[in-house]
N, C-alpha and C. Protein backbone atom coordinates (compact mmCIF):
# COMPACT_ATOMS: atom_id res chain seq x y z
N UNK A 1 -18.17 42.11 86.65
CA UNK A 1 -17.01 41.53 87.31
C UNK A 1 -16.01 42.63 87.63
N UNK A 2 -15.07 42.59 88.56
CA UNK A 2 -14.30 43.36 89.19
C UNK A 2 -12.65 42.77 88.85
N UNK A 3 -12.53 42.61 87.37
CA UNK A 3 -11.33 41.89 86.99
C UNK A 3 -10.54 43.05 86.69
N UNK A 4 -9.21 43.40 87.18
CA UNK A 4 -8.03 44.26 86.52
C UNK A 4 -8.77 45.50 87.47
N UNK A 5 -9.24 45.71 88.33
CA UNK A 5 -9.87 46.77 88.69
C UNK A 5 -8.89 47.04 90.60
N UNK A 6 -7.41 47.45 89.97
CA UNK A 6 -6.62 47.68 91.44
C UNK A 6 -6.49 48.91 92.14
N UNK A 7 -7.46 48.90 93.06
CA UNK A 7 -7.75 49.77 94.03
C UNK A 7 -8.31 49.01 95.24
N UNK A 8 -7.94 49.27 96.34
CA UNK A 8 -8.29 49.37 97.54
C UNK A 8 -9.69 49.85 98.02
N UNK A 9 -11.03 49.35 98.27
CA UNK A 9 -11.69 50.00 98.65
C UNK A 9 -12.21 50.20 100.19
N UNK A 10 -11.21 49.77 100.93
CA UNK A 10 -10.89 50.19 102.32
C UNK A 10 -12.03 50.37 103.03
N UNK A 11 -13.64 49.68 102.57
CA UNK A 11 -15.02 49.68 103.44
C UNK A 11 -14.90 51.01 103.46
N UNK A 12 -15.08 52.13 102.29
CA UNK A 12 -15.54 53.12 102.52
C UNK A 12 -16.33 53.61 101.19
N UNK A 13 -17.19 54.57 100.62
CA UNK A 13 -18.04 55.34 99.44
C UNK A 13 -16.63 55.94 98.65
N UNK A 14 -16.55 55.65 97.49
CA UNK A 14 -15.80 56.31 96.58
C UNK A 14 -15.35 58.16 97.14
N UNK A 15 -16.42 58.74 97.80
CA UNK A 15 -16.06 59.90 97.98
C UNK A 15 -15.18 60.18 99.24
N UNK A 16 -15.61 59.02 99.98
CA UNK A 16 -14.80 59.12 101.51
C UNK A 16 -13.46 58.60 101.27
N UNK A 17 -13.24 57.43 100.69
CA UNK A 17 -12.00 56.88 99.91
C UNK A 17 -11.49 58.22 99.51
N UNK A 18 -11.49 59.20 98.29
CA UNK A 18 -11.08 60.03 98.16
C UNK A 18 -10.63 61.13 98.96
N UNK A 19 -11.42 61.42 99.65
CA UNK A 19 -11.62 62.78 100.87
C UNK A 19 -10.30 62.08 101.84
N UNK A 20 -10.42 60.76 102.41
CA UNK A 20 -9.07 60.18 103.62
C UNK A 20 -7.48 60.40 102.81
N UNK A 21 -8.03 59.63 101.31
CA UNK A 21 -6.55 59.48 101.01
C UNK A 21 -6.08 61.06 100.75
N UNK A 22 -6.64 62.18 100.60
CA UNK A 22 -6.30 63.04 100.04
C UNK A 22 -5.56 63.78 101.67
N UNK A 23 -6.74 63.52 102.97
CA UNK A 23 -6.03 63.92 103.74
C UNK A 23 -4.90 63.59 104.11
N UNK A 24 -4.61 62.17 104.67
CA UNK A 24 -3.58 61.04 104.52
C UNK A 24 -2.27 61.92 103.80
N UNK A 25 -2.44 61.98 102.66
CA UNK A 25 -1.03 62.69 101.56
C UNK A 25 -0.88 63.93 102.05
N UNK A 26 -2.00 64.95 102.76
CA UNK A 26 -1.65 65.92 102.86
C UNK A 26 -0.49 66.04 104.25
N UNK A 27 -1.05 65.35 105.28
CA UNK A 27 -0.28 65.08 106.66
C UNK A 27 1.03 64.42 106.10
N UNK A 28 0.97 63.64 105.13
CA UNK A 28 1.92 63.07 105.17
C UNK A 28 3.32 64.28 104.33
N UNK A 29 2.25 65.22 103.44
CA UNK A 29 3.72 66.02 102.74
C UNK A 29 4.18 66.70 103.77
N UNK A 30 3.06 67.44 104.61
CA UNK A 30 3.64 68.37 105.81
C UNK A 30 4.35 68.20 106.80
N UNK A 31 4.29 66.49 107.18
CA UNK A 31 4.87 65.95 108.73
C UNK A 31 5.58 65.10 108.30
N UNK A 32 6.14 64.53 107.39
CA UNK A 32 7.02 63.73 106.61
C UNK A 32 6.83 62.36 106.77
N UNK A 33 5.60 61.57 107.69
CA UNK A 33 5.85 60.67 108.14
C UNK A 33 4.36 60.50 108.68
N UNK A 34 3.29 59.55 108.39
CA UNK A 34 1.94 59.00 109.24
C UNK A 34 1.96 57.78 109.58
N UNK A 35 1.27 57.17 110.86
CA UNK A 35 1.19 56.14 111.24
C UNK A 35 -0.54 55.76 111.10
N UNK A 36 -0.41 54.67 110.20
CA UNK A 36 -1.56 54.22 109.83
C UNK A 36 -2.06 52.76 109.53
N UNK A 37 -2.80 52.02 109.26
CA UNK A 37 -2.76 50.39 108.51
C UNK A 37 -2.36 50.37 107.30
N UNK A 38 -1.81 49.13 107.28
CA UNK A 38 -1.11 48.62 106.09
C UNK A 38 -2.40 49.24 104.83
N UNK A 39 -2.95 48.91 105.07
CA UNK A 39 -3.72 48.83 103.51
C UNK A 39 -3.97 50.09 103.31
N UNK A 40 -4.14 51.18 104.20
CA UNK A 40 -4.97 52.31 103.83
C UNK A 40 -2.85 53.71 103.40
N UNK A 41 -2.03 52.90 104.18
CA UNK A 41 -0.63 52.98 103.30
C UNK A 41 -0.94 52.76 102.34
N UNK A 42 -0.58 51.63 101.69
CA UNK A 42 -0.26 51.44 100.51
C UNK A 42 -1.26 51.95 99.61
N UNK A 43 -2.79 52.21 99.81
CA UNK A 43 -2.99 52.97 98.97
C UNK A 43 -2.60 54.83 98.47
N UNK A 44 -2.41 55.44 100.17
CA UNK A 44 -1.95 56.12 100.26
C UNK A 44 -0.25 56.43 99.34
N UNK A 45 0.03 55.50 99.63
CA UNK A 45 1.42 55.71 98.48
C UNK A 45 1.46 55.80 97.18
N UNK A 46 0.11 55.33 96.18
CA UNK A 46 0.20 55.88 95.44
C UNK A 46 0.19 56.89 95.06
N UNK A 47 -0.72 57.26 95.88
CA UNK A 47 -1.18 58.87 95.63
C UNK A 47 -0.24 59.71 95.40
N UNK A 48 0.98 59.54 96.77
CA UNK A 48 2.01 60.51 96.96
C UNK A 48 3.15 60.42 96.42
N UNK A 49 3.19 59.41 95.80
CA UNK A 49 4.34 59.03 94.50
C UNK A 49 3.43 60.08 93.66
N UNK A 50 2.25 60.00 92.94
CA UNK A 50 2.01 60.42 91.85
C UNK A 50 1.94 62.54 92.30
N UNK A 51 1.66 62.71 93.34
CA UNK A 51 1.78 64.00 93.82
C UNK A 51 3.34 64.49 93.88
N UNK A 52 4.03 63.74 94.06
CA UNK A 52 5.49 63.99 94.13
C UNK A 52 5.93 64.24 92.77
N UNK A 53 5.43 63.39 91.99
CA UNK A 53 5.62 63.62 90.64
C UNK A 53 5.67 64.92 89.98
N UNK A 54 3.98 65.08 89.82
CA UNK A 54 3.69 66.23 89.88
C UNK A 54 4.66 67.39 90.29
N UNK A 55 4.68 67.55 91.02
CA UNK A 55 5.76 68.48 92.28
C UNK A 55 6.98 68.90 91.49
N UNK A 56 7.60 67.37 91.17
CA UNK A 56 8.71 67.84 90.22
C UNK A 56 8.74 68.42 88.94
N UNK A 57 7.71 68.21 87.89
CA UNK A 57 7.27 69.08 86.76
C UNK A 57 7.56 69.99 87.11
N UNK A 58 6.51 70.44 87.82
CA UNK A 58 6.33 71.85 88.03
C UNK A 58 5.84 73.20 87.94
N UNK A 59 5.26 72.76 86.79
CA UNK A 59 4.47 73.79 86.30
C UNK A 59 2.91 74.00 86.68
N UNK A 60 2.31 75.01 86.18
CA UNK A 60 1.01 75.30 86.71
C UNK A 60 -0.13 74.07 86.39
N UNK A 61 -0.11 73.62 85.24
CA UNK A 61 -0.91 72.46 84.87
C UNK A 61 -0.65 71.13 86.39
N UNK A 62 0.09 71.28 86.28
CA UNK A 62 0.71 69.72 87.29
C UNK A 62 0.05 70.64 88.62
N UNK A 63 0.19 71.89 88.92
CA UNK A 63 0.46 72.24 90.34
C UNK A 63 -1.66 72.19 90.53
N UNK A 64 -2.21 72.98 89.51
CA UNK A 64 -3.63 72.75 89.61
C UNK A 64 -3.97 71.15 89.70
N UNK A 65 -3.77 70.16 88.73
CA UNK A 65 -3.81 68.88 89.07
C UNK A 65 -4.18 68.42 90.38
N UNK A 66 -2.45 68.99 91.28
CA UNK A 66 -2.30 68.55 92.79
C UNK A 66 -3.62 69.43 93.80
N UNK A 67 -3.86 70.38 93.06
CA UNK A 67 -4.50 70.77 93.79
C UNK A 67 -5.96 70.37 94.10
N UNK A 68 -6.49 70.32 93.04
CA UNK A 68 -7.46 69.16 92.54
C UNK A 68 -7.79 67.72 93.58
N UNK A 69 -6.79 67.00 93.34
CA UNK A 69 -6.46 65.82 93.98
C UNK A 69 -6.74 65.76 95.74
N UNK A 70 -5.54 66.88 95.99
CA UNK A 70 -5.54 67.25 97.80
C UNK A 70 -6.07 68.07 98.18
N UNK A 71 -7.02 69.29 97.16
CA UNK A 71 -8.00 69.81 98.54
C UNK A 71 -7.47 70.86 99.16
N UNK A 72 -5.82 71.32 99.51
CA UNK A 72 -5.04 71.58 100.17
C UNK A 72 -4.06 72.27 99.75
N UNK A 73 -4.30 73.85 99.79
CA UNK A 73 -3.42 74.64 99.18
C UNK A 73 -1.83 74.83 99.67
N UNK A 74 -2.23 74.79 100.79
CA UNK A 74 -1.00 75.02 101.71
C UNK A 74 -0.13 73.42 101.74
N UNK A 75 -0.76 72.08 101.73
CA UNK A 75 0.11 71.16 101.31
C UNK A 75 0.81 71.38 99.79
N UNK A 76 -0.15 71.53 98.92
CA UNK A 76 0.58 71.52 97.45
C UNK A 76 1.87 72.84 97.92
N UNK A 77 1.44 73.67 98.20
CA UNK A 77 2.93 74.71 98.15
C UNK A 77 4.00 73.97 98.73
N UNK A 78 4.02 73.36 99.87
CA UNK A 78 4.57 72.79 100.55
C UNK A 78 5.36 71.60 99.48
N UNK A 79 4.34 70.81 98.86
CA UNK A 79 4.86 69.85 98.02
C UNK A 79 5.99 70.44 97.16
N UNK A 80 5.67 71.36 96.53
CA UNK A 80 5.94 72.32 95.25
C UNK A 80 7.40 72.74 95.52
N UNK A 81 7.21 73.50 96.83
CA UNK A 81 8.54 74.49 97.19
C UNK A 81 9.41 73.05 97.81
N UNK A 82 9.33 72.81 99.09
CA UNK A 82 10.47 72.14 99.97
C UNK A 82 10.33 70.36 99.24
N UNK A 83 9.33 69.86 99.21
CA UNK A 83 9.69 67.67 99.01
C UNK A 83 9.98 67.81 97.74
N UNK A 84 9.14 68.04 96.37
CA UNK A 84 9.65 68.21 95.36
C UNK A 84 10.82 68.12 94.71
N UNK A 85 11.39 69.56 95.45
CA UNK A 85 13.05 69.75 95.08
C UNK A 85 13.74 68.87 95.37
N UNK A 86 13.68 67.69 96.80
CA UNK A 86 14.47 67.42 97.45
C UNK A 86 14.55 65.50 96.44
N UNK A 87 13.71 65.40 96.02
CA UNK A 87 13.82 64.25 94.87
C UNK A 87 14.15 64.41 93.38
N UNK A 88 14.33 65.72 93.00
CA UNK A 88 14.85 65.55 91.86
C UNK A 88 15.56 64.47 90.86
N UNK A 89 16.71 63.60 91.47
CA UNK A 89 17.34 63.14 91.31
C UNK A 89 16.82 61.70 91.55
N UNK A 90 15.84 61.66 91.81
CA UNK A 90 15.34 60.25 92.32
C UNK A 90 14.42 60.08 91.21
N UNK A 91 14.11 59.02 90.70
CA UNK A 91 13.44 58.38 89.53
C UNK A 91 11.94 58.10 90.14
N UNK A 92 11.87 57.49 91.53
CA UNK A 92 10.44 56.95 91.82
C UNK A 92 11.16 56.67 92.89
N UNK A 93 9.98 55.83 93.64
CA UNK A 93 9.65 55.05 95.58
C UNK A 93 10.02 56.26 96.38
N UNK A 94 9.38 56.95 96.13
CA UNK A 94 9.71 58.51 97.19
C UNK A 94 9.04 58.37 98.82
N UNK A 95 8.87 57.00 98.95
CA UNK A 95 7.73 56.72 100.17
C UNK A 95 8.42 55.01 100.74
N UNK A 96 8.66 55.36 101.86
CA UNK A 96 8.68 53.50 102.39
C UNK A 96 8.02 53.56 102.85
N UNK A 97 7.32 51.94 103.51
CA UNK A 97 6.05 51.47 104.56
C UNK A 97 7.61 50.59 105.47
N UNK A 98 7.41 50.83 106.93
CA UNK A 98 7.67 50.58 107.89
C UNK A 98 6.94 49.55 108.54
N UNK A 99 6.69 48.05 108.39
CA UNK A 99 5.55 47.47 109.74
C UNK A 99 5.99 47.79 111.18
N UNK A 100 5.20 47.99 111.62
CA UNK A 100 5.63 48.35 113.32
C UNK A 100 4.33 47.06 114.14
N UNK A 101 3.78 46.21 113.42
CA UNK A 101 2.85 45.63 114.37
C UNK A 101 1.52 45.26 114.55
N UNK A 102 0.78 44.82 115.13
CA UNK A 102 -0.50 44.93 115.12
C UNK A 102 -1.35 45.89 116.22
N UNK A 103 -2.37 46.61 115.84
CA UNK A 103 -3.35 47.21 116.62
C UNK A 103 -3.76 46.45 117.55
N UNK A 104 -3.55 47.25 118.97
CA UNK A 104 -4.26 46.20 120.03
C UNK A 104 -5.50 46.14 119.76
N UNK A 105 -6.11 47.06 119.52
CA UNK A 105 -8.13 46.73 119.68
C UNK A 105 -8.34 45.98 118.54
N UNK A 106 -8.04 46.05 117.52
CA UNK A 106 -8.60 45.04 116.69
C UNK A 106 -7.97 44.43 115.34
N UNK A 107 -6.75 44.13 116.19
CA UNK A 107 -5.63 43.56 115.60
C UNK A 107 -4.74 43.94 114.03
N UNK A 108 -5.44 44.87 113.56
CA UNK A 108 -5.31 45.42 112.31
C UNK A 108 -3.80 45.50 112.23
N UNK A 109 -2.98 45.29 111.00
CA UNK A 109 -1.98 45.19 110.64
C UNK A 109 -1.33 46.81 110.38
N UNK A 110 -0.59 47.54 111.52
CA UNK A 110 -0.07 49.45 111.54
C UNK A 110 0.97 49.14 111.32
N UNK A 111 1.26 50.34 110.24
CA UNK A 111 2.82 50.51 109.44
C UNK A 111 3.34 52.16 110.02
N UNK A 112 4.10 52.52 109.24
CA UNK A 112 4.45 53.78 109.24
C UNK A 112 4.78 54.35 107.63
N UNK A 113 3.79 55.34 107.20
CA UNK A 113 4.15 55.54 106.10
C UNK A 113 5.10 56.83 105.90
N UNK A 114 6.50 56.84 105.47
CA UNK A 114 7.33 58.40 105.94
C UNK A 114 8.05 58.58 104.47
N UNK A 115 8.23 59.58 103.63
CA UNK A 115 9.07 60.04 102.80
C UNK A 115 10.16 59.61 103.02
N UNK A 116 10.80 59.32 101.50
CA UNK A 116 12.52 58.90 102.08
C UNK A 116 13.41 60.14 101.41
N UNK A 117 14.01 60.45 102.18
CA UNK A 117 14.32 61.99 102.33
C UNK A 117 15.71 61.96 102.55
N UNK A 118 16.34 61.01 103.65
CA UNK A 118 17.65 60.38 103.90
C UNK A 118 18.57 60.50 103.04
N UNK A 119 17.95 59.46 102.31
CA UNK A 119 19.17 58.90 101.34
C UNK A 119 19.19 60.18 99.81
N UNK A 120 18.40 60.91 99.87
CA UNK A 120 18.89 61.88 98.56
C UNK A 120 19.22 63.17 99.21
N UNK A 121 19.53 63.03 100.37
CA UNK A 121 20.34 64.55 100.95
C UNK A 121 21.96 64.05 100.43
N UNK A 122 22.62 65.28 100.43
CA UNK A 122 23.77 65.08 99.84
C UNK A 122 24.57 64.77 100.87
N UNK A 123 25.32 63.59 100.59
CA UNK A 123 26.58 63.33 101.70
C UNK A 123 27.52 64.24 101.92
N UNK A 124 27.44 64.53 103.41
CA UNK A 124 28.69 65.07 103.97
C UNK A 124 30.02 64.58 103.76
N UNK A 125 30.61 65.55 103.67
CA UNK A 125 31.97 65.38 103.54
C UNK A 125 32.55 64.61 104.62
N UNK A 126 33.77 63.76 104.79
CA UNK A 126 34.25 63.62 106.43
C UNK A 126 35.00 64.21 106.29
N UNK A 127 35.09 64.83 107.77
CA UNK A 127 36.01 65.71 108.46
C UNK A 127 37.55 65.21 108.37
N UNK A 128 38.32 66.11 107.69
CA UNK A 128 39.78 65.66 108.33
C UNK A 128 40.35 65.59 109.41
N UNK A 129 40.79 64.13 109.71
CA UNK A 129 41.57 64.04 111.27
C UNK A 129 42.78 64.94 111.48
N UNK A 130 43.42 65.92 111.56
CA UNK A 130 44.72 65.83 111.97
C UNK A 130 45.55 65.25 112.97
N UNK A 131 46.24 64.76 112.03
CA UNK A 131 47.50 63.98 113.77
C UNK A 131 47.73 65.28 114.12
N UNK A 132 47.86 64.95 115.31
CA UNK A 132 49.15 65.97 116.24
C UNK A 132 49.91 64.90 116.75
N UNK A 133 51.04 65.60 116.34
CA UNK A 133 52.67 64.92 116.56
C UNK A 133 52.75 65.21 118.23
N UNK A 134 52.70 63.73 118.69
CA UNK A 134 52.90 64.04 120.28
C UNK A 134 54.34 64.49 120.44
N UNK A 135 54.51 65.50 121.70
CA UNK A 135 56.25 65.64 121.63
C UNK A 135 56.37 63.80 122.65
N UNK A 136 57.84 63.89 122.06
CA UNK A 136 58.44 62.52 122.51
C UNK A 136 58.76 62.84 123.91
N UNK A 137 57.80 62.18 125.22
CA UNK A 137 58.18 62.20 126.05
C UNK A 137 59.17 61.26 126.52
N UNK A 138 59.95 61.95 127.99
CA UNK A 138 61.26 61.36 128.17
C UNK A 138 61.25 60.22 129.01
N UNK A 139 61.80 59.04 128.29
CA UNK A 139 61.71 57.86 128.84
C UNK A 139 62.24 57.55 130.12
N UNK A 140 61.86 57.48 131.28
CA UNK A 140 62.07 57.37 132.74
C UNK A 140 62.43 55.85 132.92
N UNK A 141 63.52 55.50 133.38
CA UNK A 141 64.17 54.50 133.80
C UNK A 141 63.76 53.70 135.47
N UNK A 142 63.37 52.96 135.14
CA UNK A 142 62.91 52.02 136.96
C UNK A 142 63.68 51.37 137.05
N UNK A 143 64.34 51.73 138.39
CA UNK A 143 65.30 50.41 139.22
C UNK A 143 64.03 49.25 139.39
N UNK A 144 64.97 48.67 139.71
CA UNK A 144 63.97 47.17 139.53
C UNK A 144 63.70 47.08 141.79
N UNK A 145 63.36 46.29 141.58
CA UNK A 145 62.20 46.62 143.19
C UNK A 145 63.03 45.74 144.51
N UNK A 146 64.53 44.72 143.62
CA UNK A 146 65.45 44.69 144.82
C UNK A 146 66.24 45.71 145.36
N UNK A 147 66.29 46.70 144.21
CA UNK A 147 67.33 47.84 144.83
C UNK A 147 65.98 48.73 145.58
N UNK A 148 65.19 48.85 145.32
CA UNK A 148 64.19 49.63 146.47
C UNK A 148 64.09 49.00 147.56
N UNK A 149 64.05 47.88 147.70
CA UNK A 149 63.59 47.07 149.25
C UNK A 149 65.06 46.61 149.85
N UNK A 150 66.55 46.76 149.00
CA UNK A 150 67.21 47.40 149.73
C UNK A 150 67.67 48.61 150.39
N UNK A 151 67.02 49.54 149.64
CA UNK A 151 66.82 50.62 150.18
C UNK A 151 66.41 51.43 151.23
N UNK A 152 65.48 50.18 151.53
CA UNK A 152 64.52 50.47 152.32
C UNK A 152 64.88 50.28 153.69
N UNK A 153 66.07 49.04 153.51
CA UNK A 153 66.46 48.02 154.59
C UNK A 153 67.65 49.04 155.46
N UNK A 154 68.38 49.82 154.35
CA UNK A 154 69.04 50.67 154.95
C UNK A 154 68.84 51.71 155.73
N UNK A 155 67.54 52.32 155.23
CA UNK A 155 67.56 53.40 156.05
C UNK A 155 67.01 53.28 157.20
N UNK A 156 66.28 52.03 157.63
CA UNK A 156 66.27 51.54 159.37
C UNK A 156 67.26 51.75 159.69
C-alpha cells in the first residue's frame, strides 16, 4: 500500500523525477522565477525550501549535500553566495506559486514558481519632502467688468 507515502510522482521513473526536479531548482536559484504546472511546482518547492536551507547553514557538509541533490556547481555557489544571504532573517516559504491559468494544448493547470525576495530586502527609507516657502505673491486687485465696459464706451 502507498499509505503516508507524500510525493508527487509526476508519470515519471524515480530517476527522471529526480534529474527534472533538480533541474527545475537549479533554473529556478539562477533566474529567480520558472514557469511550470502546478504539480511539478509544488513539488519543486520542496526541494528549494530545503536547498535554501541548506544555503543558510552554510557550511561544507550542507554545501556538499546541495551539491549532491542539484548536480550543479555553479547553482549551489549561486545558492550559497547571493539567495542564501538574502533570507537569513526569514524562518521558511522562501518560494510562492503564482496560478496564471491553464495550458492551451492540454489544459494542464501553469503556475509561476519565483523566490520571494521582495519582502526581505530592507525598506527604504522615504525621502524627505522639503517645503519651499513660496514668496507671497502680490495680490492684484480687479475692477469689476462695469468699470471696463465703461471704459470701453468712452474711448469711442
Amino acid at each position: 500500500m502507498r499509505h503516508r507515502k507524500h510525493t508527487f510522482k509526476i508519470g515519471r521513473s524515480g530517476a527522471h523525477r529526480r534529474a527534472m526536479l533538480a533541474n527545475m531548482v537549479s533554473s529556478l536559484i539562477e533566474c529567480g522565477e520558472i514557469k511550470t504546472t502546478l504539480v511539478k511546482a509544488k513539488e519543486a518547492r520542496r526541494l528549494a525550501d530545503k536547498m535554501i536551507t541548506y544555503g543558510k547553514k552554510g557550511d561544507l557538509h550542507h554545501r556538499r549535500l546541495a551539491i549532491s541533490k542539484l548536480r550543479d556547481e555553479t547553482a549551489v555557489k549561486t545558492l550559497f553566495d547571493k539567495v542564501a544571504p538574502s533570507f537569513l532573517e526569514r524562518k521558511g516559504g522562501y518560494t510562492r506559486i503564482i496560478k496564471t491559468g491553464t495550458r492551451v494544448g492540454d489544459a494542464a493547470d501553469m503556475c509561476i514558481l519565483q523566490l520571494v525576495q521582495d519582502s526581505t530586502a530592507p525598506a527604504k527609507p522615504a525621502k524627505k519632502v522639503k517645503k519651499v516657502e513660496k514668496a507671497q505673491e502680490p495680490t492684484v486687485v480687479e475692477t469689476p467688468a462695469v468699470v471696463e465696459a465703461s471704459a470701453e464706451a468712452k474711448a469711442e
